[in-house]
PDB file of N, CA and C in Angstrom:
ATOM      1  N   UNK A   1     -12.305   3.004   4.422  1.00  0.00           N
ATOM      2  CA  UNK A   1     -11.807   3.652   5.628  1.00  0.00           C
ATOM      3  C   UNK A   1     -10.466   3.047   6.012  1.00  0.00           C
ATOM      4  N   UNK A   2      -9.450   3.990   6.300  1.00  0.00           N
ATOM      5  CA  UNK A   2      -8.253   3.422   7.053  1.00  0.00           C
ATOM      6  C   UNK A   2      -8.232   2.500   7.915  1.00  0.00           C
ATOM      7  N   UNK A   3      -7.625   1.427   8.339  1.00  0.00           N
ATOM      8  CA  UNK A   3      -7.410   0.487   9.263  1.00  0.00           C
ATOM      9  C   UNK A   3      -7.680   1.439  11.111  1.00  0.00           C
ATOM     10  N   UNK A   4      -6.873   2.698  11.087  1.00  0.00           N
ATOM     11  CA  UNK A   4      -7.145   3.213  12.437  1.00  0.00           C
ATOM     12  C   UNK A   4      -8.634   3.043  13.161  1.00  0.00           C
ATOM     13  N   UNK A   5      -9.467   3.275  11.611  1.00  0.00           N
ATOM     14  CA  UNK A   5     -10.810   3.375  12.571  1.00  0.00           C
ATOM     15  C   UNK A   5     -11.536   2.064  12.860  1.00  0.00           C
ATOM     16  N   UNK A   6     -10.883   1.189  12.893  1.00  0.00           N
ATOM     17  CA  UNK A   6     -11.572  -0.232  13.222  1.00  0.00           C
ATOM     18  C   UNK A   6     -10.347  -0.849  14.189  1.00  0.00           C
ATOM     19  N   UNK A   7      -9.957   0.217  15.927  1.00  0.00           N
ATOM     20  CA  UNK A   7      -9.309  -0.329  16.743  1.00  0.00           C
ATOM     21  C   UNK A   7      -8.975  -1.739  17.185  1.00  0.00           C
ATOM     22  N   UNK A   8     -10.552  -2.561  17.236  1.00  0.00           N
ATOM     23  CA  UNK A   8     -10.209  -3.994  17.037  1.00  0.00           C
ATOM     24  C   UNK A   8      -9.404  -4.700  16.596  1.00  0.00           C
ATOM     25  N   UNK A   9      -8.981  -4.073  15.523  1.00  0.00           N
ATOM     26  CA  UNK A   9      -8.042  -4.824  14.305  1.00  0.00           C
ATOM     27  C   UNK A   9      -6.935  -4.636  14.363  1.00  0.00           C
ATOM     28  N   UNK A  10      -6.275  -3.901  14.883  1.00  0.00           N
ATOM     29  CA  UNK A  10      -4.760  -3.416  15.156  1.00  0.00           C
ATOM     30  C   UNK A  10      -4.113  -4.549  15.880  1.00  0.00           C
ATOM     31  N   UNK A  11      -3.443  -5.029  15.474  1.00  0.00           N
ATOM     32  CA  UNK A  11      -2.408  -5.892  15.805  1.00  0.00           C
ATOM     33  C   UNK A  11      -3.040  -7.662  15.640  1.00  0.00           C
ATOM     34  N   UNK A  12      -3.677  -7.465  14.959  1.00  0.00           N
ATOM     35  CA  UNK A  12      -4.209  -8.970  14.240  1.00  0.00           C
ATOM     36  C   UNK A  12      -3.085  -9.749  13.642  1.00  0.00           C
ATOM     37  N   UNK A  13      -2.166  -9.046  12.752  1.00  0.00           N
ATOM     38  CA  UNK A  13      -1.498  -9.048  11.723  1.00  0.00           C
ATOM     39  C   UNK A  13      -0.084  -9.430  12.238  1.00  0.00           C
ATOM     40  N   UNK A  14       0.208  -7.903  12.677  1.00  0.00           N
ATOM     41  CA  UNK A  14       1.511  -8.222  13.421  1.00  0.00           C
ATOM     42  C   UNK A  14       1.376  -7.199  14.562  1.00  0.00           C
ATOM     43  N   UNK A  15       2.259  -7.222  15.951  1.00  0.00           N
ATOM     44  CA  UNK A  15       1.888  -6.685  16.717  1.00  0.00           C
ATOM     45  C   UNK A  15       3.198  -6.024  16.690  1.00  0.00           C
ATOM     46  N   UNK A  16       3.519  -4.826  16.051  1.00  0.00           N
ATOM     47  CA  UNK A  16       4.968  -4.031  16.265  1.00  0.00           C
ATOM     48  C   UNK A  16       4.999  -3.451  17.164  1.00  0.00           C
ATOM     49  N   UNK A  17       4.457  -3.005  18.422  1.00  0.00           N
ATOM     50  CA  UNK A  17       5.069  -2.603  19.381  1.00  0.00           C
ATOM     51  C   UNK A  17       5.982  -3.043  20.461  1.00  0.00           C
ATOM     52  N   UNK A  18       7.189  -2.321  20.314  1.00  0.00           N
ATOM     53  CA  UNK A  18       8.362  -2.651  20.876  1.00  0.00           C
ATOM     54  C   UNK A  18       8.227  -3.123  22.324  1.00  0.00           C
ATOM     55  N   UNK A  19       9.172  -4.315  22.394  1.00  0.00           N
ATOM     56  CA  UNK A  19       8.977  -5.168  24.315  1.00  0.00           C
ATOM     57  C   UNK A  19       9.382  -4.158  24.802  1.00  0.00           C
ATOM     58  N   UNK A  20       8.526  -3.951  26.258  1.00  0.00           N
ATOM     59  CA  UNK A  20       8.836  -2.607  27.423  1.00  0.00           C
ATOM     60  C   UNK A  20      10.522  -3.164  27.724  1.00  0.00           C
ATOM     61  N   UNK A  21      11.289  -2.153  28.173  1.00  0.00           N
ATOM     62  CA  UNK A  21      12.671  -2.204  28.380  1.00  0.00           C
ATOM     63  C   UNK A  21      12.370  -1.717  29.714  1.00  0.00           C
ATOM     64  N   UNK A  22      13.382  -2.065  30.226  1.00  0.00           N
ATOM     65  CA  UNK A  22      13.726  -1.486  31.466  1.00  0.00           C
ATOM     66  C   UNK A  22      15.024  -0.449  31.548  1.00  0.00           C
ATOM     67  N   UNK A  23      15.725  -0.342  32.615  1.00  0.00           N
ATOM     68  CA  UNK A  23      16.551   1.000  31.962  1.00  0.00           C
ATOM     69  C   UNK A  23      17.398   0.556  30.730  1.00  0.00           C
ATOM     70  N   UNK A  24      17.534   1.587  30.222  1.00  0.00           N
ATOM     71  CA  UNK A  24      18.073   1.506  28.681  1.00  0.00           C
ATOM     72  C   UNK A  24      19.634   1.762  28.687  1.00  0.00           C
ATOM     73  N   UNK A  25      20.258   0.658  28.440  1.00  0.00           N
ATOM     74  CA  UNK A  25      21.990   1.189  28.821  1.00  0.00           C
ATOM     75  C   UNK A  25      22.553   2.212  28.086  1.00  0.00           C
ATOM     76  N   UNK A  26      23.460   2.002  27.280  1.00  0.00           N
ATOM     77  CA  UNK A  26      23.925   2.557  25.980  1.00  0.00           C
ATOM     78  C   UNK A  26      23.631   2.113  24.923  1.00  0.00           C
ATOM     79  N   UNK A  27      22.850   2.589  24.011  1.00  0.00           N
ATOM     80  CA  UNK A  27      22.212   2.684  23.268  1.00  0.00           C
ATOM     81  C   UNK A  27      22.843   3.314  21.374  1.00  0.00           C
ATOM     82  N   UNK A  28      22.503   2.992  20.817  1.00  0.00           N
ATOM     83  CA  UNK A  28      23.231   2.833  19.385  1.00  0.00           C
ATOM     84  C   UNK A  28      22.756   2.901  18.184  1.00  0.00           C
ATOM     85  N   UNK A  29      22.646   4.052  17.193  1.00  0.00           N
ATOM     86  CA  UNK A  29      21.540   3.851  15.747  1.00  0.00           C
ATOM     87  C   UNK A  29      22.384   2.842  14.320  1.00  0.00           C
ATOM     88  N   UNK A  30      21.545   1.832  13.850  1.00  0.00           N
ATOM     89  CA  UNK A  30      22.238   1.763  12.700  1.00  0.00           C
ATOM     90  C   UNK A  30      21.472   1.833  11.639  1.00  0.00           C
ATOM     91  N   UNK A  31      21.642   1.839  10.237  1.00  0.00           N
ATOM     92  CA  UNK A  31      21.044   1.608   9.492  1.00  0.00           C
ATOM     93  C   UNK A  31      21.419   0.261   8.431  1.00  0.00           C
ATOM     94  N   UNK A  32      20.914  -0.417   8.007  1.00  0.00           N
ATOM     95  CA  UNK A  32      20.974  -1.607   7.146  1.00  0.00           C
ATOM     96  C   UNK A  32      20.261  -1.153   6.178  1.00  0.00           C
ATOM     97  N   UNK A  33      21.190  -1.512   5.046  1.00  0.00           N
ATOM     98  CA  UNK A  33      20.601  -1.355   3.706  1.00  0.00           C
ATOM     99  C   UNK A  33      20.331  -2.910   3.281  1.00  0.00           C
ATOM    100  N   UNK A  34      18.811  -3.201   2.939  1.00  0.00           N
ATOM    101  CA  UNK A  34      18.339  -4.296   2.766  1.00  0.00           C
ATOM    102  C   UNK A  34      18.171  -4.789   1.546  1.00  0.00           C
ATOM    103  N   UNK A  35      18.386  -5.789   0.707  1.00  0.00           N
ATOM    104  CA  UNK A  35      18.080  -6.387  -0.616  1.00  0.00           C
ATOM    105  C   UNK A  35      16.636  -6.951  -0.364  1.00  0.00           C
ATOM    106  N   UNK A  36      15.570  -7.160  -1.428  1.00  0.00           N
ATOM    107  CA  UNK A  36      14.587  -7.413  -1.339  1.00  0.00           C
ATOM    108  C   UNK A  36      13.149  -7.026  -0.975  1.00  0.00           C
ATOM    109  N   UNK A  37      12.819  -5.704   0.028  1.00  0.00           N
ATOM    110  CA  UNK A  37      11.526  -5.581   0.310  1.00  0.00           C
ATOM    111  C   UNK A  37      11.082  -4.493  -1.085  1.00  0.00           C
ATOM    112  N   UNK A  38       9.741  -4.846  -1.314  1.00  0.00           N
ATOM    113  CA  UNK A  38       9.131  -4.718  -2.242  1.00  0.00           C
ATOM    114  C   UNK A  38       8.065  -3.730  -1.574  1.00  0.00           C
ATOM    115  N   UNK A  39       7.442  -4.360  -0.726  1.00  0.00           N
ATOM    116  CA  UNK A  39       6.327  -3.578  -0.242  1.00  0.00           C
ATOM    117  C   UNK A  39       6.691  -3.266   1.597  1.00  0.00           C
ATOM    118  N   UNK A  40       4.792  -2.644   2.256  1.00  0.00           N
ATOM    119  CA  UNK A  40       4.722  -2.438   3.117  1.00  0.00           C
ATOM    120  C   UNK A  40       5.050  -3.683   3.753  1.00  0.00           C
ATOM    121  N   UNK A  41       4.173  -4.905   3.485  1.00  0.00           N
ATOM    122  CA  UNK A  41       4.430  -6.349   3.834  1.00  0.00           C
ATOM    123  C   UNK A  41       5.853  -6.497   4.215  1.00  0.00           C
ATOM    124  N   UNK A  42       6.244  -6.195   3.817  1.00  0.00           N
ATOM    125  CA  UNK A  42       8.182  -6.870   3.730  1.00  0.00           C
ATOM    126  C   UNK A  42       8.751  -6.169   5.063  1.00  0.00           C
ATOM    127  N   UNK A  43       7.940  -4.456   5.408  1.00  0.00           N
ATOM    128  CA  UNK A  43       8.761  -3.700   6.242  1.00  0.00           C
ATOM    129  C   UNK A  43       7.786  -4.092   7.245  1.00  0.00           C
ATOM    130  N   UNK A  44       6.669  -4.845   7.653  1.00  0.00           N
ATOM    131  CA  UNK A  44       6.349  -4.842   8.724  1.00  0.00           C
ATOM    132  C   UNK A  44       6.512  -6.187   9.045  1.00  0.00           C
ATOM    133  N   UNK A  45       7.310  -7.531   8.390  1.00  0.00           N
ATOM    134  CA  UNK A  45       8.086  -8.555   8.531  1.00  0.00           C
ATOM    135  C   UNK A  45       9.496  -8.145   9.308  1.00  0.00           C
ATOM    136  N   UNK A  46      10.037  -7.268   8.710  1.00  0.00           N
ATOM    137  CA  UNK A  46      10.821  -7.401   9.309  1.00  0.00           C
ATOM    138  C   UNK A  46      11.415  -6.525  10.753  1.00  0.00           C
ATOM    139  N   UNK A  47      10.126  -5.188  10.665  1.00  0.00           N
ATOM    140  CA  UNK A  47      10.074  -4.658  11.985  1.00  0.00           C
ATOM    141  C   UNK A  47       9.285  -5.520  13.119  1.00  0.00           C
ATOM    142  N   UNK A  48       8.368  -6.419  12.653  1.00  0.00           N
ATOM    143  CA  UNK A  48       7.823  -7.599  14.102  1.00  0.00           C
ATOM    144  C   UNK A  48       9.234  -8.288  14.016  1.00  0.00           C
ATOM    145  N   UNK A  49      10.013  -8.936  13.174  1.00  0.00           N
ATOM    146  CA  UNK A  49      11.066  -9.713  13.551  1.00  0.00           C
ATOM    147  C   UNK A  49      11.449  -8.757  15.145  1.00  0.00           C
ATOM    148  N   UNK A  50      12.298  -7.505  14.696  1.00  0.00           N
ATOM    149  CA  UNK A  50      13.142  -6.763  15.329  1.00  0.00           C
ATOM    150  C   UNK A  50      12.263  -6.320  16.698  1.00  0.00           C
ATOM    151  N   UNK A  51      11.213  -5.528  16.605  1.00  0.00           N
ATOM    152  CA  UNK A  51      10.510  -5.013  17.686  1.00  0.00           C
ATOM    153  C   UNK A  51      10.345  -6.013  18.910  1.00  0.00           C
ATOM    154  N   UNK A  52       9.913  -7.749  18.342  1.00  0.00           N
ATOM    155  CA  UNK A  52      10.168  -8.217  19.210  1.00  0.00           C
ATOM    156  C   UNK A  52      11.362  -9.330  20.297  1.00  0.00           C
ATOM    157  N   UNK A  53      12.204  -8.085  19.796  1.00  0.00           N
ATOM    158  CA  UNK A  53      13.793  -8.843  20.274  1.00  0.00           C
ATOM    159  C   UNK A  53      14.324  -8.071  21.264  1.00  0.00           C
ATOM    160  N   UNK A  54      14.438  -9.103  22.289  1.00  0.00           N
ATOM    161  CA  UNK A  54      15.421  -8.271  23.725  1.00  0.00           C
ATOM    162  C   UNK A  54      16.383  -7.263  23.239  1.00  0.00           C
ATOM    163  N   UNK A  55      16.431  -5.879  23.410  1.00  0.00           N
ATOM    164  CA  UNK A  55      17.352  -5.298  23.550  1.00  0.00           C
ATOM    165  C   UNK A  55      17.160  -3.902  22.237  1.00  0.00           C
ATOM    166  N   UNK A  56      16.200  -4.226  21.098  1.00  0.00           N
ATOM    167  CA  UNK A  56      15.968  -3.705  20.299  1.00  0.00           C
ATOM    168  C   UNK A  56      14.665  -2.126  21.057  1.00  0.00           C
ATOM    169  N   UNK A  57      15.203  -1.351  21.015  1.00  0.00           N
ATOM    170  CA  UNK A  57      14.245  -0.341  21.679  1.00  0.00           C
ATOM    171  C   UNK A  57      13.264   0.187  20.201  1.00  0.00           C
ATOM    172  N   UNK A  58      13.660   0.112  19.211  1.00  0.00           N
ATOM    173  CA  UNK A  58      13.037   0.380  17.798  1.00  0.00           C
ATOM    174  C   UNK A  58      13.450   0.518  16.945  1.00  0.00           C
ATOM    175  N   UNK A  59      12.837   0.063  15.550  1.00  0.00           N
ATOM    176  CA  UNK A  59      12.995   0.011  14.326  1.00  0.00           C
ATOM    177  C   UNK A  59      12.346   0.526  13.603  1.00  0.00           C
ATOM    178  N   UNK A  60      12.591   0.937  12.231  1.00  0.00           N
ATOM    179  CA  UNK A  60      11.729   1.541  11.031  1.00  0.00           C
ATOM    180  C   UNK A  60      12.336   0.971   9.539  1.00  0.00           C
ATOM    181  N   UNK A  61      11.402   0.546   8.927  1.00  0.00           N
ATOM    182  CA  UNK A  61      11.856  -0.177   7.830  1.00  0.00           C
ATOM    183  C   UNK A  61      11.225   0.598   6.923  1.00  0.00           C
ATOM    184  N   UNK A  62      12.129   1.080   5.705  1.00  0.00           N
ATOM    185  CA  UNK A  62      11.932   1.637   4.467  1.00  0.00           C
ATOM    186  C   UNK A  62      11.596   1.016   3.269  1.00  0.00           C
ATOM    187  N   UNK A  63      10.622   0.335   2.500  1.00  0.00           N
ATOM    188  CA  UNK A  63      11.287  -0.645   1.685  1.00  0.00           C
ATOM    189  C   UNK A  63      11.382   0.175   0.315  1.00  0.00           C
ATOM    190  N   UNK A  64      10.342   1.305   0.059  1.00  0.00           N
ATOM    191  CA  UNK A  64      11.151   2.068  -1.081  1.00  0.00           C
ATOM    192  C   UNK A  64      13.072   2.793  -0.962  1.00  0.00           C
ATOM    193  N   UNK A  65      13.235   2.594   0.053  1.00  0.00           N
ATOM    194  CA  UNK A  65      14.837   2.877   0.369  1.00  0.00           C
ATOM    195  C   UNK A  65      15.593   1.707   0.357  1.00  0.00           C
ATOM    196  N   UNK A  66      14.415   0.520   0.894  1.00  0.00           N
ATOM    197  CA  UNK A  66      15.353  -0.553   1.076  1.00  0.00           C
ATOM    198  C   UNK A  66      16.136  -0.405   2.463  1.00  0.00           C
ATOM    199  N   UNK A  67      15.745   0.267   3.431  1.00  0.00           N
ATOM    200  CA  UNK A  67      16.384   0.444   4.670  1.00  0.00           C
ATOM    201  C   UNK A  67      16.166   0.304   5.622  1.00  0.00           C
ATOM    202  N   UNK A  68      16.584  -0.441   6.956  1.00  0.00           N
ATOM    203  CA  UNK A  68      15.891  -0.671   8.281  1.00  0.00           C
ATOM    204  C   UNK A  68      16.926  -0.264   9.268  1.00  0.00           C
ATOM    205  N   UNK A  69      16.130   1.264   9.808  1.00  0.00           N
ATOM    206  CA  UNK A  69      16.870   1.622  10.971  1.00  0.00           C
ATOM    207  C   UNK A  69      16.549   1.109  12.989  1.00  0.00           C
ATOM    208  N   UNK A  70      17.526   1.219  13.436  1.00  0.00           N
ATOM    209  CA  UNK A  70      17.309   0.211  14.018  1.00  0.00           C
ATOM    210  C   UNK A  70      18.075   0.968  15.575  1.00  0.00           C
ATOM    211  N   UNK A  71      17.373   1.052  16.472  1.00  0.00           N
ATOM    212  CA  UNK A  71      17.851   1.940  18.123  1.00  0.00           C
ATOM    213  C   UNK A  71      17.967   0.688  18.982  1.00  0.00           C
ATOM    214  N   UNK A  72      18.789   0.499  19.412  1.00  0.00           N
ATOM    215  CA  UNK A  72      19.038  -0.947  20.319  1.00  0.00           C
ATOM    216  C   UNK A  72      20.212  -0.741  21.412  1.00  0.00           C
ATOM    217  N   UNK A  73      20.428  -1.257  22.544  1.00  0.00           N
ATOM    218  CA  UNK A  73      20.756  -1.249  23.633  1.00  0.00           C
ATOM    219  C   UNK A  73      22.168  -1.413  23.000  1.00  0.00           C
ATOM    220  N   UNK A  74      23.215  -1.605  22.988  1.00  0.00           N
ATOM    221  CA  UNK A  74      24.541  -2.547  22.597  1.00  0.00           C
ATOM    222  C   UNK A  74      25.137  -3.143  23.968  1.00  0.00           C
ATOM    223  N   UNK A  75      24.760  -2.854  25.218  1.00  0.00           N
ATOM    224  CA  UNK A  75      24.452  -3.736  26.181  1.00  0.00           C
ATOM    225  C   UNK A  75      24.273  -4.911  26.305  1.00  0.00           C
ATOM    226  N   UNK A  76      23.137  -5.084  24.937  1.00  0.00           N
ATOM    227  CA  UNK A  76      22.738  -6.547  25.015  1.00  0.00           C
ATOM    228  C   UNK A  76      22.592  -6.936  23.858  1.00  0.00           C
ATOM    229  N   UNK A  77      22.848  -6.127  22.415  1.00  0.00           N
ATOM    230  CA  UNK A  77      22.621  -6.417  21.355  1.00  0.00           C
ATOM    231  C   UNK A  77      24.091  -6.239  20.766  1.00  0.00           C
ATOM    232  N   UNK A  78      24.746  -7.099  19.492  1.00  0.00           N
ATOM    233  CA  UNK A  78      25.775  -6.475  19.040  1.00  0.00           C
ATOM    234  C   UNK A  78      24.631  -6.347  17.638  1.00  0.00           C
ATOM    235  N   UNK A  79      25.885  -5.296  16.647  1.00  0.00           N
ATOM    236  CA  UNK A  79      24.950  -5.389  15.011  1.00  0.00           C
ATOM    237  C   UNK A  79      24.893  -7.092  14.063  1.00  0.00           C
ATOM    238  N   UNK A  80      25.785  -7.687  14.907  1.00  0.00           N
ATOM    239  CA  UNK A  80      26.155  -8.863  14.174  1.00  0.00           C
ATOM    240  C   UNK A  80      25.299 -10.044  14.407  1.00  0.00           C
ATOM    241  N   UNK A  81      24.591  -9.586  16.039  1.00  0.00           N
ATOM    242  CA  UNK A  81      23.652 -10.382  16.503  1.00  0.00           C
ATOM    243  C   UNK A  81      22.169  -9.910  15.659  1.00  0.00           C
ATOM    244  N   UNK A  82      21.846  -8.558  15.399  1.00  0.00           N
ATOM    245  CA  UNK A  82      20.942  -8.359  14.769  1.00  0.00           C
ATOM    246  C   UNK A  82      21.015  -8.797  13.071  1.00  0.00           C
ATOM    247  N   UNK A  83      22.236  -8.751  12.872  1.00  0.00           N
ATOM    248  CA  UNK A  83      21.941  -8.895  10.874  1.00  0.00           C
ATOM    249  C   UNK A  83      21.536 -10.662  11.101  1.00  0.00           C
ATOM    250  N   UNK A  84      22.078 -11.106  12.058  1.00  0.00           N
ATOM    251  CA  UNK A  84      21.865 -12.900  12.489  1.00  0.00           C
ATOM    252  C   UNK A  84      20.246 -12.901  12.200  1.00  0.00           C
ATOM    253  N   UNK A  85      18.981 -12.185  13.517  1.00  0.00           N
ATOM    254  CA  UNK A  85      17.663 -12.280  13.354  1.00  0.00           C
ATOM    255  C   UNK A  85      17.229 -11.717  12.065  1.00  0.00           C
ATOM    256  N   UNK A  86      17.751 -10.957  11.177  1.00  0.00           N
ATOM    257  CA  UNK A  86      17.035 -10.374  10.082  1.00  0.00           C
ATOM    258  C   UNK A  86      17.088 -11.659   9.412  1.00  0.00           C
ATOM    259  N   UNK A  87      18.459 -12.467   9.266  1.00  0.00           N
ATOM    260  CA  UNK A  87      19.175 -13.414   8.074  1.00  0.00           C
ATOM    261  C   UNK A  87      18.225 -14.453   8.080  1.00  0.00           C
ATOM    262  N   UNK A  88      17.894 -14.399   9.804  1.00  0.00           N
ATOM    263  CA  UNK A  88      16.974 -16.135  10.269  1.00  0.00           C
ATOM    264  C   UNK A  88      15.683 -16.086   9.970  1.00  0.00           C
ATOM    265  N   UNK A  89      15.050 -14.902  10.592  1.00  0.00           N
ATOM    266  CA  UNK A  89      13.902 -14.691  10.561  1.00  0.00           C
ATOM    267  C   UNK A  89      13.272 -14.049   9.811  1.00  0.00           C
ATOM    268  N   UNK A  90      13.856 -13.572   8.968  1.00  0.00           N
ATOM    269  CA  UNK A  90      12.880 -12.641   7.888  1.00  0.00           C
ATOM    270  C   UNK A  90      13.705 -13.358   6.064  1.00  0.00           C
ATOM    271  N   UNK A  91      14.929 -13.819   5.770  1.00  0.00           N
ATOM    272  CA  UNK A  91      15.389 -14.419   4.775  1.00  0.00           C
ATOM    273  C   UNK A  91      15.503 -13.299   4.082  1.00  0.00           C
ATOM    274  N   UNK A  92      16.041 -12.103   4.658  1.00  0.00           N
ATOM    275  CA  UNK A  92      16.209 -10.509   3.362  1.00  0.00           C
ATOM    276  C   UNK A  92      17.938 -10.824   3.501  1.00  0.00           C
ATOM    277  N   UNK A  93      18.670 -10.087   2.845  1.00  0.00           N
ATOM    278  CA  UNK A  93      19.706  -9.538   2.700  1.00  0.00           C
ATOM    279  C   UNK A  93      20.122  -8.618   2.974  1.00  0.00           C
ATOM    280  N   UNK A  94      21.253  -8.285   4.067  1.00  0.00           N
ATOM    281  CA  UNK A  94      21.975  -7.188   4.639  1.00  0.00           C
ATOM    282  C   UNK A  94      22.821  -6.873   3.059  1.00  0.00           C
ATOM    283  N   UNK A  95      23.145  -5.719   2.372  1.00  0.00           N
ATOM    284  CA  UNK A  95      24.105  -5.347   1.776  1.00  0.00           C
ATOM    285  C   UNK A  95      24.861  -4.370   1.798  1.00  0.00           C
ATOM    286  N   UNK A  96      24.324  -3.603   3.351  1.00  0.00           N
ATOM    287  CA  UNK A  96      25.540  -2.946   4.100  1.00  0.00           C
ATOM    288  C   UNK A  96      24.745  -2.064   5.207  1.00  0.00           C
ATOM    289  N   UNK A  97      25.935  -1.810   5.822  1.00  0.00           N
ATOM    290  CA  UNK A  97      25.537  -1.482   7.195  1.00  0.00           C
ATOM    291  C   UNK A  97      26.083   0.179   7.383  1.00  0.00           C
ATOM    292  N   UNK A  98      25.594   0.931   7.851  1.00  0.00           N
ATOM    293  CA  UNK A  98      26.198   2.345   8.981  1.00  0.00           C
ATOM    294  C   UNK A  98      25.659   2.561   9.732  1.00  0.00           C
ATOM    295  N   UNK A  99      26.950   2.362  10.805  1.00  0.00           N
ATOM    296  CA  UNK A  99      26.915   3.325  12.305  1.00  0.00           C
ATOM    297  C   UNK A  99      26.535   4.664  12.377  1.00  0.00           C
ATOM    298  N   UNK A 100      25.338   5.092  13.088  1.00  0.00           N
ATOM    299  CA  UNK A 100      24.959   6.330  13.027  1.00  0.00           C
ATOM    300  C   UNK A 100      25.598   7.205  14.598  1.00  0.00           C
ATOM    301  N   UNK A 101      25.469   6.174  15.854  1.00  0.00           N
ATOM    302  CA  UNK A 101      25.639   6.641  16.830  1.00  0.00           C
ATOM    303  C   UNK A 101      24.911   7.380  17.508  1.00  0.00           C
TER     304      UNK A 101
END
């Protein structure tokens, strides 16, 4: 049986739901093309990194693309501050970035 049907268990692991925001300033999409994730493991490393960071409203990590898109305040986030938490906290590789807007 899928993980859904044993509610208990949801968020044992990692808890990806994004910190409540308060109003949301201006706001910004990017995408990072990532070196290294292999599996699901890798994309839900590095979406708990992100989900739980001031200013990050949400993320989605691809790892058959190799991609982590990423909705964040620029209020309070720059992209340079985020490739920083991926670099620290998760040890993947940025190998390029686009502004989606």
């Amino acid at each position: 049986m899928p993980l859904a049907y044993y509610p208990s268990f949801s968020g044992n692991f990692y808890d990806n739901t994004p910190l409540k925001q308060g109003v949301i300033g201006d706001s910004t999409k990017v995408v990072l093309k990532i070196e290294g994730m292999t599996c699901g493991s890798c994309e839900n490393h590095i979406n708990h990194a992100l989900n739980n960071t001031k200013g990050v409203i949400r993320c989605s990590s691809l790892h058959k693309e190799g991609t982590t898109t990423i909705v964040f305040d620029k209020d309070i986030l720059t992209i340079d501050e985020l490739r920083k938490i991926i670099n620290t906290k998760t040890n993947y590789k940025i190998v390029d970035t686009k502004d989606e807007q």
